[in-house]
N, C-alpha and C. Protein backbone atom coordinates (compact mmCIF):
# COMPACT_ATOMS: atom_id res chain seq x y z
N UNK A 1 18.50 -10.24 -6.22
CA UNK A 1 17.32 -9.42 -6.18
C UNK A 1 16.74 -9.41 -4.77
N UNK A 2 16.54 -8.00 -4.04
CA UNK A 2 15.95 -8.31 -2.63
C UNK A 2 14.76 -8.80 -2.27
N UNK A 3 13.66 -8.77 -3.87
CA UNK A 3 12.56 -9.49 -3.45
C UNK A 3 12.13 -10.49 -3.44
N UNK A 4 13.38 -11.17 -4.50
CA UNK A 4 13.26 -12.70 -3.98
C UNK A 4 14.05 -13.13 -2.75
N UNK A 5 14.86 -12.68 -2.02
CA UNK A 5 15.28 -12.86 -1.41
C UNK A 5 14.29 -12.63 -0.04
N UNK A 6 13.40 -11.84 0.03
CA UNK A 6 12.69 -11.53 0.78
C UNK A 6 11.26 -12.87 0.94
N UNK A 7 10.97 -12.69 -0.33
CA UNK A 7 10.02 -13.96 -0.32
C UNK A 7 10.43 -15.39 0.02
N UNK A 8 11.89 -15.92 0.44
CA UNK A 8 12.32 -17.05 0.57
C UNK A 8 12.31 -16.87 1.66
N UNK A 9 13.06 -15.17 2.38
CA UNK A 9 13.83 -15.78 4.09
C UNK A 9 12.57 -14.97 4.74
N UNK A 10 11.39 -14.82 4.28
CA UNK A 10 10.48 -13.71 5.09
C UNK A 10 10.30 -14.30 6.96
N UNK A 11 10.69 -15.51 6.92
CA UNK A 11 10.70 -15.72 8.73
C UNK A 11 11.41 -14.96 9.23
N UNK A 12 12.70 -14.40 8.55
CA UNK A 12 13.68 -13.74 9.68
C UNK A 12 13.43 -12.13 10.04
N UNK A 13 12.70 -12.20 9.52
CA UNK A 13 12.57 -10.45 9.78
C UNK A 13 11.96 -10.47 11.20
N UNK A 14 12.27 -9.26 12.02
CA UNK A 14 11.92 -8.93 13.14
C UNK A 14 10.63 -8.66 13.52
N UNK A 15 10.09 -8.07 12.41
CA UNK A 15 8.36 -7.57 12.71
C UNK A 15 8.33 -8.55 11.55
N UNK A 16 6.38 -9.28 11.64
CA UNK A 16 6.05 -9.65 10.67
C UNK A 16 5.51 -8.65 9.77
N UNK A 17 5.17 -9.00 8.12
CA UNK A 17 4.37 -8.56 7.53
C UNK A 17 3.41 -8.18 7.76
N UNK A 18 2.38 -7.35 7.42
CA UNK A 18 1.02 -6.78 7.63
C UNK A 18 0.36 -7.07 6.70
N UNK A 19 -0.96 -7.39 6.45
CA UNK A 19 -1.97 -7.34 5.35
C UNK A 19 -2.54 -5.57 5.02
N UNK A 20 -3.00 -5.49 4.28
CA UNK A 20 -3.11 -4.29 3.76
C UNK A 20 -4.13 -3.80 4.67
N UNK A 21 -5.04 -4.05 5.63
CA UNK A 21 -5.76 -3.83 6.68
C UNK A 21 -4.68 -3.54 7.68
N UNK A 22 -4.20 -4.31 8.15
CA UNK A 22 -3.30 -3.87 9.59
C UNK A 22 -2.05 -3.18 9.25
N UNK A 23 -1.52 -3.15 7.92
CA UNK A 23 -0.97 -1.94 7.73
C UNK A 23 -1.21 -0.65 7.55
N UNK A 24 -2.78 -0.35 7.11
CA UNK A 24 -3.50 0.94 7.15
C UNK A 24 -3.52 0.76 9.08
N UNK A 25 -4.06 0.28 9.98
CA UNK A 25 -3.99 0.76 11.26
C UNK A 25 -2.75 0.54 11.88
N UNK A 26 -1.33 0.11 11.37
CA UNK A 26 -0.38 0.17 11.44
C UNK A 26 0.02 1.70 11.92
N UNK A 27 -0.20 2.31 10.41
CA UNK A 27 -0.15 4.08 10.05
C UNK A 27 -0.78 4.98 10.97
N UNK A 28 -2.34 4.36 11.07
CA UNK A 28 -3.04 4.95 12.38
C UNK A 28 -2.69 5.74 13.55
N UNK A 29 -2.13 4.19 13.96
CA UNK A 29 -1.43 4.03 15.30
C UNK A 29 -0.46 4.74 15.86
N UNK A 30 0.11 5.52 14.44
CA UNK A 30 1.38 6.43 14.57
C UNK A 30 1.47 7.10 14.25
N UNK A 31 0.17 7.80 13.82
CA UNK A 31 -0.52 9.16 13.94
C UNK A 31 -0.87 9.55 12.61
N UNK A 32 -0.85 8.65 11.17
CA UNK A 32 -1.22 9.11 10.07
C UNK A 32 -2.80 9.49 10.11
N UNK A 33 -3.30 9.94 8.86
CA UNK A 33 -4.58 9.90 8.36
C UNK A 33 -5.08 8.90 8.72
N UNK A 34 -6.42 8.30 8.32
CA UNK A 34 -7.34 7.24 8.53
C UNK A 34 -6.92 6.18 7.44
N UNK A 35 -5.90 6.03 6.89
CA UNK A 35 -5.93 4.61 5.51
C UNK A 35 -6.99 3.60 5.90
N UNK A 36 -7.47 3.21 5.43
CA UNK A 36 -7.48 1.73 5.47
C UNK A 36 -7.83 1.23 4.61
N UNK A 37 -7.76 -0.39 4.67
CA UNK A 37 -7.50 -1.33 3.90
C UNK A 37 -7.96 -1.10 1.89
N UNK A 38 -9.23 -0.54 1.78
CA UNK A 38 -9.43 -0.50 0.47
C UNK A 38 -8.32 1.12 0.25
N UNK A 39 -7.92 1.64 1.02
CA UNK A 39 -7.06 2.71 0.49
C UNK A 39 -5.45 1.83 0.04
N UNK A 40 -5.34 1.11 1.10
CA UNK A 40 -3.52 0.54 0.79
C UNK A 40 -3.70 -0.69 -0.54
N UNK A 41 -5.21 -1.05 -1.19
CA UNK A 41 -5.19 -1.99 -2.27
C UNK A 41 -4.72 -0.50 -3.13
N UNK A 42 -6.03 0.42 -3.33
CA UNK A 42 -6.13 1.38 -4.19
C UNK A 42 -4.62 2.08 -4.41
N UNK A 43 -3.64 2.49 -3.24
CA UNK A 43 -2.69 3.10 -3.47
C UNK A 43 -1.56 1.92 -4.24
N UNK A 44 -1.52 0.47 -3.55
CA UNK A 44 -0.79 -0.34 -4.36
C UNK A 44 -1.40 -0.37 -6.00
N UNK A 45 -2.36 -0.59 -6.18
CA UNK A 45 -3.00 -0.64 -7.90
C UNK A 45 -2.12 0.56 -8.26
N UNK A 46 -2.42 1.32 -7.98
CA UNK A 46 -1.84 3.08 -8.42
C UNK A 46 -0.22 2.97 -8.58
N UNK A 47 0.01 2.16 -8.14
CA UNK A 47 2.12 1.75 -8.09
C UNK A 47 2.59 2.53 -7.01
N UNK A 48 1.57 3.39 -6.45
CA UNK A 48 2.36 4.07 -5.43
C UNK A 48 3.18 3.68 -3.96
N UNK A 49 2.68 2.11 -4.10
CA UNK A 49 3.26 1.89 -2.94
C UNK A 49 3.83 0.04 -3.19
N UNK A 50 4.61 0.12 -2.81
CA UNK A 50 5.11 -1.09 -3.36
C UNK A 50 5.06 -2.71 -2.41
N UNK A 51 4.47 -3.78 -2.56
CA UNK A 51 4.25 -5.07 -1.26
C UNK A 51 5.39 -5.73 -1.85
N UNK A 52 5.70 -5.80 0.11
CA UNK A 52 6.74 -6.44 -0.26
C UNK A 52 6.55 -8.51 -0.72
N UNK A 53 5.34 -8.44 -0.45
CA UNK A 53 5.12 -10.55 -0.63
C UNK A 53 3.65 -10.05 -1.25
N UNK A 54 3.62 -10.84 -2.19
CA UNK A 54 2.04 -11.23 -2.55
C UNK A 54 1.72 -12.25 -2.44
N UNK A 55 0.25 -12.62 -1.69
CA UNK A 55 0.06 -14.45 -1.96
C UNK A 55 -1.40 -14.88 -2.99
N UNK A 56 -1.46 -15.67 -3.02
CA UNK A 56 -2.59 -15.99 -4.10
C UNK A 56 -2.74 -17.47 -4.38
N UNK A 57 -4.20 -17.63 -3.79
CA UNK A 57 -4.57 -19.08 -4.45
C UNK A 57 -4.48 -19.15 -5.41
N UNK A 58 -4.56 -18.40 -6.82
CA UNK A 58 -4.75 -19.08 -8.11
C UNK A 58 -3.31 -18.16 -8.50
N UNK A 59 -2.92 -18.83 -9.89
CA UNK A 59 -1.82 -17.73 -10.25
C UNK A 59 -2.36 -16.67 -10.92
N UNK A 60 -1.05 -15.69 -10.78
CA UNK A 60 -1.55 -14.14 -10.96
C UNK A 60 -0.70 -14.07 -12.65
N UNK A 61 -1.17 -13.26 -12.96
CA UNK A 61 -0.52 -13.11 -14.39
C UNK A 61 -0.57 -11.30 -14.18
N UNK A 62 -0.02 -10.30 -13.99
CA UNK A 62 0.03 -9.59 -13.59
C UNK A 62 1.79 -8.63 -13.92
N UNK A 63 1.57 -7.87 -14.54
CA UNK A 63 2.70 -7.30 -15.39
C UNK A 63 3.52 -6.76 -14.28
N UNK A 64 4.70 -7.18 -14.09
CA UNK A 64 5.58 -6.52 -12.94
C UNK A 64 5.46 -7.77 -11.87
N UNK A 65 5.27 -8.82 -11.44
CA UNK A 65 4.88 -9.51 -10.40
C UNK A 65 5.61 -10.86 -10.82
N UNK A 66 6.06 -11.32 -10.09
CA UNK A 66 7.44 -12.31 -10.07
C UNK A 66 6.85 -13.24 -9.46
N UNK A 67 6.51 -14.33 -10.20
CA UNK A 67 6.10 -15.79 -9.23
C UNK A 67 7.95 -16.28 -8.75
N UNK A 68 7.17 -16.47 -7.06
CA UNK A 68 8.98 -17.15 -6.24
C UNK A 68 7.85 -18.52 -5.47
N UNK A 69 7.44 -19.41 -6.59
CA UNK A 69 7.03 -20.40 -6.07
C UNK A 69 5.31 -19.98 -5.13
N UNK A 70 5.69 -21.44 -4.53
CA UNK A 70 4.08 -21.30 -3.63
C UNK A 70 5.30 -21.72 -2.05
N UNK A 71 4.09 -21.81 -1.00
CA UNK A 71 4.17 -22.14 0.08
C UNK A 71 4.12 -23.22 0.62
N UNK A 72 4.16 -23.16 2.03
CA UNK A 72 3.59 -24.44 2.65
C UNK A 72 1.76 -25.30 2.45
N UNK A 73 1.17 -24.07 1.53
CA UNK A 73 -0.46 -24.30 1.98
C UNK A 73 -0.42 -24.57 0.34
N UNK A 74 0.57 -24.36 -0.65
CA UNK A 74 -0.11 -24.30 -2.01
C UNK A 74 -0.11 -23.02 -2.18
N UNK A 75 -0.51 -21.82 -1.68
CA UNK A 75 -0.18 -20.80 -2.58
C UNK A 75 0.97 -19.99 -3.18
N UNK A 76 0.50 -19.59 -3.82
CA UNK A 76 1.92 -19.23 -4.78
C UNK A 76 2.12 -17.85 -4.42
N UNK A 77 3.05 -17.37 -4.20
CA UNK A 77 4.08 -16.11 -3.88
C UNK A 77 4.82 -15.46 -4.91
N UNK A 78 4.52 -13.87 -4.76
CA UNK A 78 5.05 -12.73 -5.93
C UNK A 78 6.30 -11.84 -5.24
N UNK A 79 6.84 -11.41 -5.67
CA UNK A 79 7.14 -10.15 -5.72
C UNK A 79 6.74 -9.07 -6.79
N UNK A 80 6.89 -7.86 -5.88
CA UNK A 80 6.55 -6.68 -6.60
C UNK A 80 8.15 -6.01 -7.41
N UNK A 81 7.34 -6.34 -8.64
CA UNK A 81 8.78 -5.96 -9.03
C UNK A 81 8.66 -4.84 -10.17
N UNK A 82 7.65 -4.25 -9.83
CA UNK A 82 6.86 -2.77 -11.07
C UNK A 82 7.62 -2.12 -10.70
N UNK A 83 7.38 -1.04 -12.13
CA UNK A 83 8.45 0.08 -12.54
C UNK A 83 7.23 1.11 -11.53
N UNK A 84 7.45 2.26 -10.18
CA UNK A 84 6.26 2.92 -9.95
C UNK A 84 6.26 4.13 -11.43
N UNK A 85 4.86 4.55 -10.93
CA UNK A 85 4.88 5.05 -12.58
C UNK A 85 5.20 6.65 -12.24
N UNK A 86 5.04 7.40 -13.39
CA UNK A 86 5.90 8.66 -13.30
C UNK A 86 4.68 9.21 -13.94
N UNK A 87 3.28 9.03 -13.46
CA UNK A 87 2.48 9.83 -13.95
C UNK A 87 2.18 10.93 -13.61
N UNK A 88 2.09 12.35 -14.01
CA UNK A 88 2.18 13.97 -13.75
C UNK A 88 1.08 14.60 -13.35
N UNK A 89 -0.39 13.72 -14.15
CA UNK A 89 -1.63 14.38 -13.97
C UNK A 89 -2.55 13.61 -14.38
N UNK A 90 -3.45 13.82 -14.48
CA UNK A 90 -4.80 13.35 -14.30
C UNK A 90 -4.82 12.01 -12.81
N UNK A 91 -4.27 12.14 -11.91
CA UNK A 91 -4.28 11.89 -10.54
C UNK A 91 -5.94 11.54 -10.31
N UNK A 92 -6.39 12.71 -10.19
CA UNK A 92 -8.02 13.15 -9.86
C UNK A 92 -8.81 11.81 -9.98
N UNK A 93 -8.71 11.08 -11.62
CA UNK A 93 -9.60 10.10 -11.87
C UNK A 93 -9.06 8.52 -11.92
N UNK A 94 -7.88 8.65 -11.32
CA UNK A 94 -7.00 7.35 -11.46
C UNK A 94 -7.76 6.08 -10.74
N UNK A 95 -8.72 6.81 -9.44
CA UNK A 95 -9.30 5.47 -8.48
C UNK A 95 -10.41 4.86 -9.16
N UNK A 96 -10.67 5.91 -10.64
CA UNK A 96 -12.09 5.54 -10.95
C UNK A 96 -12.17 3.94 -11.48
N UNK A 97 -11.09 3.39 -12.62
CA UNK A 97 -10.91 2.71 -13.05
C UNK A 97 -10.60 1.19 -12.33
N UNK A 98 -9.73 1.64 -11.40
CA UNK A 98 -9.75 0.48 -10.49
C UNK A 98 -10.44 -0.44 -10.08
N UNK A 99 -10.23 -1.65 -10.46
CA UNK A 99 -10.99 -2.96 -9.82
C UNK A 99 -10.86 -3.65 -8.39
N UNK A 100 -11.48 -3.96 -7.88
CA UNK A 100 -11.52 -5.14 -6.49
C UNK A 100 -10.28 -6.12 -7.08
N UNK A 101 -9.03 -6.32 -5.76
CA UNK A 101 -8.34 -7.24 -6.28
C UNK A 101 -9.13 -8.36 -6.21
N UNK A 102 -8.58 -9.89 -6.93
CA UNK A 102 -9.23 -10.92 -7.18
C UNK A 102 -9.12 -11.70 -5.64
N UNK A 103 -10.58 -12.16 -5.59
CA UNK A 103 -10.59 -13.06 -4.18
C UNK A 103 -9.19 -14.12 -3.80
N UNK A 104 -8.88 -14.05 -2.83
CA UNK A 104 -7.51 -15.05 -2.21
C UNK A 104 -6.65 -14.16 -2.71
N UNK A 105 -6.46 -13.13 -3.00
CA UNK A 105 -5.23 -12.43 -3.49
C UNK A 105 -4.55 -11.42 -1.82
N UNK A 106 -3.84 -11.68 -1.40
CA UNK A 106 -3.35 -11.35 -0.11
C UNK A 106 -2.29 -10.11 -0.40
N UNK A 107 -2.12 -9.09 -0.02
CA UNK A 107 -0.65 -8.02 -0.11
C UNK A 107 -0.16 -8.21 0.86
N UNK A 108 0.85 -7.98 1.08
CA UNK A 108 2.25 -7.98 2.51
C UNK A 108 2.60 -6.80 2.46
N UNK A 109 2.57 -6.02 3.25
CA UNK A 109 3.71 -4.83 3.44
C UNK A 109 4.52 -5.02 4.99
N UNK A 110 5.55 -5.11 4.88
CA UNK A 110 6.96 -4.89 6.04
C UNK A 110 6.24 -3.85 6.58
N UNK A 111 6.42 -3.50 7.57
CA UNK A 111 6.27 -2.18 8.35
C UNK A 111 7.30 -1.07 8.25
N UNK A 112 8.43 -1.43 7.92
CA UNK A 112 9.12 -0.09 7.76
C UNK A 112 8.85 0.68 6.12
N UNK A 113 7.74 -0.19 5.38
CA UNK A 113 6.71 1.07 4.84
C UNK A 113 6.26 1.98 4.61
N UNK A 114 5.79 1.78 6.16
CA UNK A 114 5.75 3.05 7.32
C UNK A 114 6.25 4.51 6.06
N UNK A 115 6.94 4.63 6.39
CA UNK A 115 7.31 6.00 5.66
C UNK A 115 7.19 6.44 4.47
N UNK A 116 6.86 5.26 3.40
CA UNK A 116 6.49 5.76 1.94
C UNK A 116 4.62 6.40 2.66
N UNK A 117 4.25 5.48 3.78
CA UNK A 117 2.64 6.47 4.05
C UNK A 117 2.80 7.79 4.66
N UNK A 118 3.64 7.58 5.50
CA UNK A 118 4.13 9.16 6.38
C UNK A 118 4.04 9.80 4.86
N UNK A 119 5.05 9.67 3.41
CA UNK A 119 5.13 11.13 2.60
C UNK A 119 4.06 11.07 2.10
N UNK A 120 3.27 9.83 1.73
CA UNK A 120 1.33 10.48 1.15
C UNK A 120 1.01 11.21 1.67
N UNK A 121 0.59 10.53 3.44
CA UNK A 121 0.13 11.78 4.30
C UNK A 121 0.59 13.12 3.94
N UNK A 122 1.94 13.22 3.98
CA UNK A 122 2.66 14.36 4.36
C UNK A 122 1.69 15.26 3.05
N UNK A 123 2.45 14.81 1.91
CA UNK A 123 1.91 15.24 0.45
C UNK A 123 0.62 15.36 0.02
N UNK A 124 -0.38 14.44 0.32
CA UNK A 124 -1.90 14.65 0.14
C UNK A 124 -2.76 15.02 1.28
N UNK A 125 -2.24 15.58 2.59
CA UNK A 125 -2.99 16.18 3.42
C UNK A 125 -3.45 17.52 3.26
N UNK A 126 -4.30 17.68 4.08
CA UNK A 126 -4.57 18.60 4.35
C UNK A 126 -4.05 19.73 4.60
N UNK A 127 -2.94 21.31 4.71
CA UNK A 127 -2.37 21.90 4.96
C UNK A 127 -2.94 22.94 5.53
N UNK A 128 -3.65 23.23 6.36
CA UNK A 128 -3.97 24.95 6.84
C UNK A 128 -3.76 24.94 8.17
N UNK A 129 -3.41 26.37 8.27
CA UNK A 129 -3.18 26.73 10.06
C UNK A 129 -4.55 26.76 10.83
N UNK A 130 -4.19 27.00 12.15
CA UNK A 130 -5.14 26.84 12.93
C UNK A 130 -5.86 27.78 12.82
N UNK A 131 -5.11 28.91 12.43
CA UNK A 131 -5.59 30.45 12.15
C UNK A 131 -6.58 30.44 10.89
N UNK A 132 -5.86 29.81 9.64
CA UNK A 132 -6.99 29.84 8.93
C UNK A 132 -8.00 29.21 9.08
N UNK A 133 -8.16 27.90 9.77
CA UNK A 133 -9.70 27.61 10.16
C UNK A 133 -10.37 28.52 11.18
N UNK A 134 -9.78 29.63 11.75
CA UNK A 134 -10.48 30.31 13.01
C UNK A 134 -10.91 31.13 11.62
N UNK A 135 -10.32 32.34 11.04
CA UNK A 135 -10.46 33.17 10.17
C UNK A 135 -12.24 32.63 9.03
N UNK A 136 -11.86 30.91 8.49
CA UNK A 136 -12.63 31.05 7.98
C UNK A 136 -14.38 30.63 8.82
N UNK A 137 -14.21 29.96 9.97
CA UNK A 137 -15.29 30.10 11.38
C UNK A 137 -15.56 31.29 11.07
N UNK A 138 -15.09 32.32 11.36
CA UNK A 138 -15.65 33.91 11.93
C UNK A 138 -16.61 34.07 10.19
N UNK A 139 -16.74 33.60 9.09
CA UNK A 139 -17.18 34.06 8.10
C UNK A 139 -19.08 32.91 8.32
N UNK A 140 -18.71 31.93 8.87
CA UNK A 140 -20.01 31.57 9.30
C UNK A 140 -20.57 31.99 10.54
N UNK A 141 -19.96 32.33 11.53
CA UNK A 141 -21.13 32.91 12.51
C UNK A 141 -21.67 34.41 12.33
């Protein structure tokens, strides 16, 4: 399985992990939208985006989430191992429900990530030409 495998050898990777803060200015940095941090909890809750390490002072009981032991400090380490979901619609009210993850609960995302945010962006941006914002200007002055 690569995510346990990931949670054992996570020293060797070339870039470290990011917390869900410096992976929203990760995205920033390289020209996405504005994420940040309560957006990359909200989009992980949503399944849309998958961490690659979870850490947590207390244990998590959490459907899809793979205890691979604790650490050097005592905390205990997940993988994400959820099905993402294949939901069609009602999108609109999905953030409503959402809770604050639980205090000491840490996400990891790898940086080559990176690109499941590039297709949000891509997919939940904004789309109009330059033309249509001139077109719709000329209707307010």
């Amino acid at each position: 399985m690569p995510s346990a495998w990931i949670a054992e050898h996570q020293r060797i990777w070339q870039m470290n992990f990011l917390n869900a803060d410096k992976f929203a200015s990760f995205g920033h940095d390289r020209g996405l939208a504005s994420f940040n941090e309560k957006d990359m909890t909200q989009l992980w809750q949503l399944g849309l985006i998958k961490a690659d390490l979870i850490t947590s002072r207390r244990k998590l009981s959490l459907a899809g989430l793979v205890n691979r032991g604790t650490d050097n400090y005592g905390h205990h380490l997940y993988s994400d191992e959820r099905q993402l979901p294949r939901q069609l619609r009602k999108w609109g009210n999905a953030r409503k429900n959402l809770k604050p993850l639980q205090e000491g609960v840490e996400l990891l995302f790898h940086p080559f990530r990176y690109y499941v945010l590039y297709h949000l962006d891509r997919v939940l941006g904004l789309h109009s030409s330059k033309m249509q914002m001139l077109g719709s200007m000329s209707s307010v002055v």
